[in-house]
PDB file of N, CA and C in Angstrom:
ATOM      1  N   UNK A   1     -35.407  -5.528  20.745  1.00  0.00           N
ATOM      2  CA  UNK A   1     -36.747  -6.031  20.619  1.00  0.00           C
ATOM      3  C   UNK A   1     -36.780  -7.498  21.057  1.00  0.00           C
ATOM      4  N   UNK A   2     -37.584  -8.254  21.289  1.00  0.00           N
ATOM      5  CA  UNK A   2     -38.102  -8.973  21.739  1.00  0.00           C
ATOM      6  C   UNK A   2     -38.076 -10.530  20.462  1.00  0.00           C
ATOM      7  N   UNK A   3     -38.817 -10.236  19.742  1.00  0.00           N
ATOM      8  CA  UNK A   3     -38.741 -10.883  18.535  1.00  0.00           C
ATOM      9  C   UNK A   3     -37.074 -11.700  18.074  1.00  0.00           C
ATOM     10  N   UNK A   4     -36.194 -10.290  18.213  1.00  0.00           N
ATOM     11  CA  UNK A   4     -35.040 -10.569  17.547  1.00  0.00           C
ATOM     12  C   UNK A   4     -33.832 -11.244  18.549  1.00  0.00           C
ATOM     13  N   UNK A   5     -33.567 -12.171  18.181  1.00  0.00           N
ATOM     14  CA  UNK A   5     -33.100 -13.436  18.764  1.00  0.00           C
ATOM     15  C   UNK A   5     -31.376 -13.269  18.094  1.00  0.00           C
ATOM     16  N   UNK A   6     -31.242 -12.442  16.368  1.00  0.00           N
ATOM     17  CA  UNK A   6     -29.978 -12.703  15.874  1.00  0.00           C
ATOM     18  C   UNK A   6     -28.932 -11.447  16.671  1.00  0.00           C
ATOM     19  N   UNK A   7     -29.024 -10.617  17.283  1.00  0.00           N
ATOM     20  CA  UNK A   7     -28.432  -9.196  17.636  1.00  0.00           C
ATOM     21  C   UNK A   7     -28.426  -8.296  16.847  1.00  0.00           C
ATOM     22  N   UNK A   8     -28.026  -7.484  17.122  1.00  0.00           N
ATOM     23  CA  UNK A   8     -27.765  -6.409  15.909  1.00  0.00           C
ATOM     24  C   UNK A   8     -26.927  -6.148  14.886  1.00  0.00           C
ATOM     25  N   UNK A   9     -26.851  -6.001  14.081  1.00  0.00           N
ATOM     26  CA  UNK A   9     -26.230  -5.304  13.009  1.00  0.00           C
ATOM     27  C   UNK A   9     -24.745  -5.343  13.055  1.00  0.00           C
ATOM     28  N   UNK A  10     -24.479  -4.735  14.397  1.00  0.00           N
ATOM     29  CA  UNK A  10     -23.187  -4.111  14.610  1.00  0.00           C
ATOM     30  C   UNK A  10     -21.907  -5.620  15.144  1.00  0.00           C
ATOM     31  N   UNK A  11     -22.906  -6.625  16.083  1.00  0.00           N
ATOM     32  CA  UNK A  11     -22.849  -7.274  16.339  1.00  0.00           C
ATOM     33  C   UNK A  11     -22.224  -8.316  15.387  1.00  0.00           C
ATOM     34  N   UNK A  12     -22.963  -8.375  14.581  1.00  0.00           N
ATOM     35  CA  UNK A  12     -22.877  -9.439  13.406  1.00  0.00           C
ATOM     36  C   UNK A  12     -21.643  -8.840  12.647  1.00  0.00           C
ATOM     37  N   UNK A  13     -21.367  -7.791  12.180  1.00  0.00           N
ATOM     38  CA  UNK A  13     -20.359  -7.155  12.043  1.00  0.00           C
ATOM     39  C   UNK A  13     -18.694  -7.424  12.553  1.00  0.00           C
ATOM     40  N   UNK A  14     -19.008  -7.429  13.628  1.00  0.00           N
ATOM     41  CA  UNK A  14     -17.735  -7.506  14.631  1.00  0.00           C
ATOM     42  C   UNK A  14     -17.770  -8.747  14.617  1.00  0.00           C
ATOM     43  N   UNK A  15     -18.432  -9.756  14.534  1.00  0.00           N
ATOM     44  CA  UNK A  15     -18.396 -11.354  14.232  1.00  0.00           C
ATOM     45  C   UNK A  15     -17.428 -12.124  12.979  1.00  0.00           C
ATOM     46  N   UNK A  16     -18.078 -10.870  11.731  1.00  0.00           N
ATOM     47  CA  UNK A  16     -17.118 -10.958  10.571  1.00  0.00           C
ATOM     48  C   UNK A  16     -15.668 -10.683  10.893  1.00  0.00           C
ATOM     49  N   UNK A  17     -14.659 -12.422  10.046  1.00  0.00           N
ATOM     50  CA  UNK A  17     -13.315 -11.848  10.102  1.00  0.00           C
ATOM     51  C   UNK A  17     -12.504 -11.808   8.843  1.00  0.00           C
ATOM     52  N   UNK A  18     -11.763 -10.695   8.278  1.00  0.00           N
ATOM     53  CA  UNK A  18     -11.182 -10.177   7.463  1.00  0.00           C
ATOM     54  C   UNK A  18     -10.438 -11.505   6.662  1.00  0.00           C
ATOM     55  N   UNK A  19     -10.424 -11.790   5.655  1.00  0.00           N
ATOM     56  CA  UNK A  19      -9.775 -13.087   4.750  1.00  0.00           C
ATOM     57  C   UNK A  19      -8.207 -12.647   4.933  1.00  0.00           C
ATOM     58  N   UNK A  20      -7.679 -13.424   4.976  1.00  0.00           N
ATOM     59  CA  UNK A  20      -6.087 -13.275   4.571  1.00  0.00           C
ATOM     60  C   UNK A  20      -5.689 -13.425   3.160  1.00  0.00           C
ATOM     61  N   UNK A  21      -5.012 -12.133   3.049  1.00  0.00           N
ATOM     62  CA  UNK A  21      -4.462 -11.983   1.621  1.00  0.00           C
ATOM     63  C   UNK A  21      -3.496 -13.158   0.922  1.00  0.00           C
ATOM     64  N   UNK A  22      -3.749 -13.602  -0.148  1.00  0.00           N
ATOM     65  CA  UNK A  22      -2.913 -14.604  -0.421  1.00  0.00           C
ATOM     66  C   UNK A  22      -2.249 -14.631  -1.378  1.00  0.00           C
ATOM     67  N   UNK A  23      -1.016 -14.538  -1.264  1.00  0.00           N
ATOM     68  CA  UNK A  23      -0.346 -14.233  -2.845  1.00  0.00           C
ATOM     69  C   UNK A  23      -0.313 -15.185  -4.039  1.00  0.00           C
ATOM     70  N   UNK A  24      -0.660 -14.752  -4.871  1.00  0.00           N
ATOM     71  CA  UNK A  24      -0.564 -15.734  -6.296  1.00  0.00           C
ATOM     72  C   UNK A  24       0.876 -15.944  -7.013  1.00  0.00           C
ATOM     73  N   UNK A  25       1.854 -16.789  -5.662  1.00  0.00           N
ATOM     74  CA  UNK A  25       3.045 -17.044  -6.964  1.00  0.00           C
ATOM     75  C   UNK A  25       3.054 -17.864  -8.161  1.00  0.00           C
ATOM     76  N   UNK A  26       1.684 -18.540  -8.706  1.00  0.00           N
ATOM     77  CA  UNK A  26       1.820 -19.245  -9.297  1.00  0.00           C
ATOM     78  C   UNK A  26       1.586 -18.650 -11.036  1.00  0.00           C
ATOM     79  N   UNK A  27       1.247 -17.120 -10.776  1.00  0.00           N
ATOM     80  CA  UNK A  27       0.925 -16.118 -12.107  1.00  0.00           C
ATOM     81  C   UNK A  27       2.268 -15.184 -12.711  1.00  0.00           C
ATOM     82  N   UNK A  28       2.295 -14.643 -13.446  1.00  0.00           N
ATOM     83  CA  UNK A  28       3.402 -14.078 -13.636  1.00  0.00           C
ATOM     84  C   UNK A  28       3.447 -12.635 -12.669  1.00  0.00           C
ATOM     85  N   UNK A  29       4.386 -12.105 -12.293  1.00  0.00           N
ATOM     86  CA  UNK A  29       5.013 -11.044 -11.815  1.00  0.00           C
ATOM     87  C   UNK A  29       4.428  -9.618 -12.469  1.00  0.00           C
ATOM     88  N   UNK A  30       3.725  -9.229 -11.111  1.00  0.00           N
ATOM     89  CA  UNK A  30       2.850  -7.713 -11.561  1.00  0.00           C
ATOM     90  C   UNK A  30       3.280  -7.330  -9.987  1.00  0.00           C
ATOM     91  N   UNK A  31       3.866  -6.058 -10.694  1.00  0.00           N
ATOM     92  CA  UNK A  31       4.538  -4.772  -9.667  1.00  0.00           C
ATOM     93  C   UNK A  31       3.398  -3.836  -9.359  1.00  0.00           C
ATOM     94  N   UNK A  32       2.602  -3.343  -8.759  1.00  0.00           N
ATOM     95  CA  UNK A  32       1.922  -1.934  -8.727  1.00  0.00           C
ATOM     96  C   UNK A  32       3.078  -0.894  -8.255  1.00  0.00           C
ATOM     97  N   UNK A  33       3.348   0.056  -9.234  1.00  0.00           N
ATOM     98  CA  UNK A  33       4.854   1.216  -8.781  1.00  0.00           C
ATOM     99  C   UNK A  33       3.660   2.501  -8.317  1.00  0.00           C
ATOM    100  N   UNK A  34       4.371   2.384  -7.101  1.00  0.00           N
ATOM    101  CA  UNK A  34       4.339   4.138  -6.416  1.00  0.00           C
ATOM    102  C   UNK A  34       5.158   5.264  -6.849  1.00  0.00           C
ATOM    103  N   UNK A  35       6.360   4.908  -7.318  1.00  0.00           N
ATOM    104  CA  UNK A  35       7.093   6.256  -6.939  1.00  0.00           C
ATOM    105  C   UNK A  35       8.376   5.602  -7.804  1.00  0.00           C
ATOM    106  N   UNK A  36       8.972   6.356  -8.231  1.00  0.00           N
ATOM    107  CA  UNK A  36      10.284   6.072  -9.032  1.00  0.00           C
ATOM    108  C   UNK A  36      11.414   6.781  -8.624  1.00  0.00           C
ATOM    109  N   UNK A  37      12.604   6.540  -7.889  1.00  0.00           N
ATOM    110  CA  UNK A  37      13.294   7.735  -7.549  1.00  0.00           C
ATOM    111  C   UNK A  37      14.866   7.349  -8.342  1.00  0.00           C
ATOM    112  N   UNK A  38      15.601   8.328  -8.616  1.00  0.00           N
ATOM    113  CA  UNK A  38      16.816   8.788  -9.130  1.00  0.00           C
ATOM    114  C   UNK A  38      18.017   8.822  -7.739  1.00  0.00           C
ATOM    115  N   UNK A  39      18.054   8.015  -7.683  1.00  0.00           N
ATOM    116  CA  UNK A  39      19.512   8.500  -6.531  1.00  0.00           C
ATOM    117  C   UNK A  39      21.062   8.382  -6.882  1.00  0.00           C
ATOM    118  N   UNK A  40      21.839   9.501  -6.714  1.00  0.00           N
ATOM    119  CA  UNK A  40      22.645   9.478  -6.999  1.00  0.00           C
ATOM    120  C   UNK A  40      24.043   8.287  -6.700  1.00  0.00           C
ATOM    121  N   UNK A  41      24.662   7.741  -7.519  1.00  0.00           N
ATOM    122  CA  UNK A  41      25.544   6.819  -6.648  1.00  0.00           C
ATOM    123  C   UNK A  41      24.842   5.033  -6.604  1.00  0.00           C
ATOM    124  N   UNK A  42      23.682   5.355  -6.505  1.00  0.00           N
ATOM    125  CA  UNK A  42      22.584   4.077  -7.165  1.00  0.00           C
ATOM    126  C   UNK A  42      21.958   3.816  -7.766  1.00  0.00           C
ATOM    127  N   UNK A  43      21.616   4.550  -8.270  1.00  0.00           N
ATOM    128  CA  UNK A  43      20.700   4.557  -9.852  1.00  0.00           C
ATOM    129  C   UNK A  43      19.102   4.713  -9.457  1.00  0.00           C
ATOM    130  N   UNK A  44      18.417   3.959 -10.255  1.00  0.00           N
ATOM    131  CA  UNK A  44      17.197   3.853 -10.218  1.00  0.00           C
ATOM    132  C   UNK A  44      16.226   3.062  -9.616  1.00  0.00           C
ATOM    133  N   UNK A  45      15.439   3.812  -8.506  1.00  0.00           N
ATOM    134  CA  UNK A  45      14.705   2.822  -7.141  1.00  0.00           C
ATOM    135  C   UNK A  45      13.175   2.960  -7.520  1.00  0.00           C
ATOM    136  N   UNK A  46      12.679   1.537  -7.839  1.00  0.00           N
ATOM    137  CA  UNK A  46      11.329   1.343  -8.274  1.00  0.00           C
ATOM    138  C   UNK A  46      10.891   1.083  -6.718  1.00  0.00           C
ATOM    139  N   UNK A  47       9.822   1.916  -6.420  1.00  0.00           N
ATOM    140  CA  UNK A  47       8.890   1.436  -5.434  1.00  0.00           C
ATOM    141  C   UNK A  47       7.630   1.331  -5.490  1.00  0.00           C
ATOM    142  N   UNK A  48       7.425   0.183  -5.117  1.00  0.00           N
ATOM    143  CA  UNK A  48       5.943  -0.500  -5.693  1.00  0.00           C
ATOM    144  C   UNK A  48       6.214  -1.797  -4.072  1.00  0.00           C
ATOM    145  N   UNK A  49       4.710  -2.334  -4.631  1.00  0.00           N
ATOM    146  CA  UNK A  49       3.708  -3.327  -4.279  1.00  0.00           C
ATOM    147  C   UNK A  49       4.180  -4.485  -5.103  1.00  0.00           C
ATOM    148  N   UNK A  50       4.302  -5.708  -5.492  1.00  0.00           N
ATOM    149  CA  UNK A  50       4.123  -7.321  -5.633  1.00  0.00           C
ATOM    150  C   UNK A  50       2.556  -7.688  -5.324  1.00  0.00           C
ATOM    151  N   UNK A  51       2.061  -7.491  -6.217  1.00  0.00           N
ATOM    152  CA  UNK A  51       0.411  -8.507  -6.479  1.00  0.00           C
ATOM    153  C   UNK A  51       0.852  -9.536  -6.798  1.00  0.00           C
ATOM    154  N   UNK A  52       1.568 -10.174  -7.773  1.00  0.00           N
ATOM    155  CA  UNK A  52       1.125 -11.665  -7.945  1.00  0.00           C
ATOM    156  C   UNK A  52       2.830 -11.546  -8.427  1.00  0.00           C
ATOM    157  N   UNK A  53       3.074 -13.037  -8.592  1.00  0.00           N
ATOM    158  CA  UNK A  53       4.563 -13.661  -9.303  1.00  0.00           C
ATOM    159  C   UNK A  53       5.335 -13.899  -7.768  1.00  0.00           C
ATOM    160  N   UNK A  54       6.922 -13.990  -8.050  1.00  0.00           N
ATOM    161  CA  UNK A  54       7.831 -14.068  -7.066  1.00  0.00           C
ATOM    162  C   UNK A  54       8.909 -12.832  -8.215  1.00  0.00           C
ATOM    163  N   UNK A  55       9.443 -12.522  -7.111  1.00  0.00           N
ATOM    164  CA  UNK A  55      10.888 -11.433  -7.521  1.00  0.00           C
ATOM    165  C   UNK A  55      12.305 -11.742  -6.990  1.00  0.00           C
ATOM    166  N   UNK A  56      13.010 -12.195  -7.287  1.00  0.00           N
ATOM    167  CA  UNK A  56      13.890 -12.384  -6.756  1.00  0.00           C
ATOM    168  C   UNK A  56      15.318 -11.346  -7.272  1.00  0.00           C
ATOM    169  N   UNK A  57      16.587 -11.459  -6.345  1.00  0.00           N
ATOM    170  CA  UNK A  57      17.119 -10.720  -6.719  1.00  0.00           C
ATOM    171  C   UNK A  57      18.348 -11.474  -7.744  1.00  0.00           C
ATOM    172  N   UNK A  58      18.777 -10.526  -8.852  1.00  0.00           N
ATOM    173  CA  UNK A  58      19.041 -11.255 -10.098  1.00  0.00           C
ATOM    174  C   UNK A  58      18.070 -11.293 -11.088  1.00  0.00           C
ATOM    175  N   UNK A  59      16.763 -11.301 -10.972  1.00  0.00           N
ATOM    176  CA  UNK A  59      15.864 -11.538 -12.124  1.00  0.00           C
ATOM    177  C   UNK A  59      15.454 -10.289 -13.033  1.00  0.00           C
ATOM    178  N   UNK A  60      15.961 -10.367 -14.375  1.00  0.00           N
ATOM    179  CA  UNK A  60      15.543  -8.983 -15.258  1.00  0.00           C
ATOM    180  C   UNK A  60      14.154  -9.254 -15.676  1.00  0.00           C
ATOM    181  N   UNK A  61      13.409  -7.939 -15.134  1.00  0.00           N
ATOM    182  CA  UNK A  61      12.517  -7.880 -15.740  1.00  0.00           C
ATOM    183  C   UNK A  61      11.918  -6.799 -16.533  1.00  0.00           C
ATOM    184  N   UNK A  62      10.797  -6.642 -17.112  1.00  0.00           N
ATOM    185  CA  UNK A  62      10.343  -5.401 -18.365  1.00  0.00           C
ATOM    186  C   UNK A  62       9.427  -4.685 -17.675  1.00  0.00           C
ATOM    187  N   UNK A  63       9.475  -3.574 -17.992  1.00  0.00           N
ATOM    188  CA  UNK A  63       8.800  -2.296 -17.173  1.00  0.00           C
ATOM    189  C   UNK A  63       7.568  -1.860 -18.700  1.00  0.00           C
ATOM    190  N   UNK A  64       6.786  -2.041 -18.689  1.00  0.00           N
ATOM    191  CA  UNK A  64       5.697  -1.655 -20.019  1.00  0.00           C
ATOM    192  C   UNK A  64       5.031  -0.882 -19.439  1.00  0.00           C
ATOM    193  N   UNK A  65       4.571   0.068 -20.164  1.00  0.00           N
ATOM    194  CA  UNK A  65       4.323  -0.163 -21.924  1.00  0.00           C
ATOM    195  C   UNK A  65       5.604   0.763 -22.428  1.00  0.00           C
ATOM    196  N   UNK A  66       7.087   1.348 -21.469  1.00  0.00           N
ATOM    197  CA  UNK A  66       8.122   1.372 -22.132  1.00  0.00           C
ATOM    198  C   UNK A  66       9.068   0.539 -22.760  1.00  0.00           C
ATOM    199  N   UNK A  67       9.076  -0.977 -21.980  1.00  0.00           N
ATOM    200  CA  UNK A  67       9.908  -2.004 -22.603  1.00  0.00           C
ATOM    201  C   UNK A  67      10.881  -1.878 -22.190  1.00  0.00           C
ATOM    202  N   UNK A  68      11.399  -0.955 -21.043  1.00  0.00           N
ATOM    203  CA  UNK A  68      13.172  -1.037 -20.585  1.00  0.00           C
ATOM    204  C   UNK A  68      12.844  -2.390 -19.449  1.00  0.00           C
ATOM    205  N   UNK A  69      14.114  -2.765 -19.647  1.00  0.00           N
ATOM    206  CA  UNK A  69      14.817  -3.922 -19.001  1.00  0.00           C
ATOM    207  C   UNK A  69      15.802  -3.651 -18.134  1.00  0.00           C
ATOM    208  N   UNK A  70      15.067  -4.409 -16.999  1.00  0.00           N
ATOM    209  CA  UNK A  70      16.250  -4.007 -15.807  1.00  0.00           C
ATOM    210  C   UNK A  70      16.602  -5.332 -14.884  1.00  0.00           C
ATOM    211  N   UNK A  71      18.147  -5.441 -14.642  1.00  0.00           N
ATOM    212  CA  UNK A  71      17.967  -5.996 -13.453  1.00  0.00           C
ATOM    213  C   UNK A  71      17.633  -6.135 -11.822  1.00  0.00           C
ATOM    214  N   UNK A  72      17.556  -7.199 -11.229  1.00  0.00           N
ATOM    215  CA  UNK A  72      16.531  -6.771 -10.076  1.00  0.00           C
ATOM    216  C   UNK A  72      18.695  -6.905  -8.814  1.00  0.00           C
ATOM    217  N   UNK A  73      18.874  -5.873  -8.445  1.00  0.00           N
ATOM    218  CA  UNK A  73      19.991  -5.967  -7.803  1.00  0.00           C
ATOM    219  C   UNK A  73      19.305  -6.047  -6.197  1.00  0.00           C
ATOM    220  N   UNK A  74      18.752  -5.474  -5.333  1.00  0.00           N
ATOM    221  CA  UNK A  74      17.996  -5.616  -4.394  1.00  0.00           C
ATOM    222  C   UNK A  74      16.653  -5.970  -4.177  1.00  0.00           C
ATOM    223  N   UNK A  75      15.807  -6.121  -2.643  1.00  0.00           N
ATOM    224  CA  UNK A  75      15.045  -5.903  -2.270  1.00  0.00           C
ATOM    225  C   UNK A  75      14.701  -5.915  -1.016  1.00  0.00           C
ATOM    226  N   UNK A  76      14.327  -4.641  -0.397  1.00  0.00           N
ATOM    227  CA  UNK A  76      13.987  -4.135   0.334  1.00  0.00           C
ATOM    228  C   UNK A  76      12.473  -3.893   0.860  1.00  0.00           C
ATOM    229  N   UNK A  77      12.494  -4.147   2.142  1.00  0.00           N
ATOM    230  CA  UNK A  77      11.386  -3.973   2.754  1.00  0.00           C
ATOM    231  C   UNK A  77      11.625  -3.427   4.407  1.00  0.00           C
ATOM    232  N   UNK A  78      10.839  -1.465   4.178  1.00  0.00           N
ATOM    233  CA  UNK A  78      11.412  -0.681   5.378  1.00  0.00           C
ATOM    234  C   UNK A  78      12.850  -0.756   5.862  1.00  0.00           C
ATOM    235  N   UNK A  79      13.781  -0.513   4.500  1.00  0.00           N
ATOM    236  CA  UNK A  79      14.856  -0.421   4.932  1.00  0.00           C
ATOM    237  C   UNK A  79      15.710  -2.026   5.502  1.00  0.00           C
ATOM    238  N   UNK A  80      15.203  -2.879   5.033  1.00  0.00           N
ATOM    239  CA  UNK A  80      15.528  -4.082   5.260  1.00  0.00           C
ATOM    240  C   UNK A  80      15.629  -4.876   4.698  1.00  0.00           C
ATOM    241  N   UNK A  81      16.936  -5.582   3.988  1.00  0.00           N
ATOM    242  CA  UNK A  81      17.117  -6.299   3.382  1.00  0.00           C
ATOM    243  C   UNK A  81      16.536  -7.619   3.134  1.00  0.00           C
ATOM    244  N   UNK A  82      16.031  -8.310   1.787  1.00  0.00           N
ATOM    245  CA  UNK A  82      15.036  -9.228   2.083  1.00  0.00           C
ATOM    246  C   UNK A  82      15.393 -10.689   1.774  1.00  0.00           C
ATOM    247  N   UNK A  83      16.707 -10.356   1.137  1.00  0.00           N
ATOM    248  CA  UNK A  83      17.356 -11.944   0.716  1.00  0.00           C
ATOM    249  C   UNK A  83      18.830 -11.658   1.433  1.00  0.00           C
TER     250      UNK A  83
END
């Protein structure tokens, strides 16, 4: 139309750009867990997400609302060692 001077919709859209995610190390340490696996020969592989804190390897931390305590011996990302 004639009138409309801003473009369309779609336009304005594709203009918008996505924020960059920013991690909060400055909160305590929250895991979101996917999947828990049993492997033989290694024990027990938490896989999850890091929302907020830092993890390092060495650091025990508590798994709630069971309360087991574990230490952190790796971390991995796609098969790739991260420290």
């Amino acid at each position: 139309m004639e009138w409309n001077e801003a473009g369309t919709l779609l336009d304005a859209l594709n203009k918008l750009k996505a924020p960059k995610p920013q991690l909060q190390i400055d909160k305590p340490l929250r895991i979101c867990l996917q999947a828990v696996y049993r492997i033989g020969g290694i024990g027990t592989v938490p896989l999850g997400r890091i929302s907020t804190g830092v993890l390092k390897r060495g650091d025990t931390v508590k798994f709630t609302p069971s309360n087991l305590e574990s230490e952190v011996r790796s971390i991995e990302r796609h098969h790739v060692d991260m420290e």
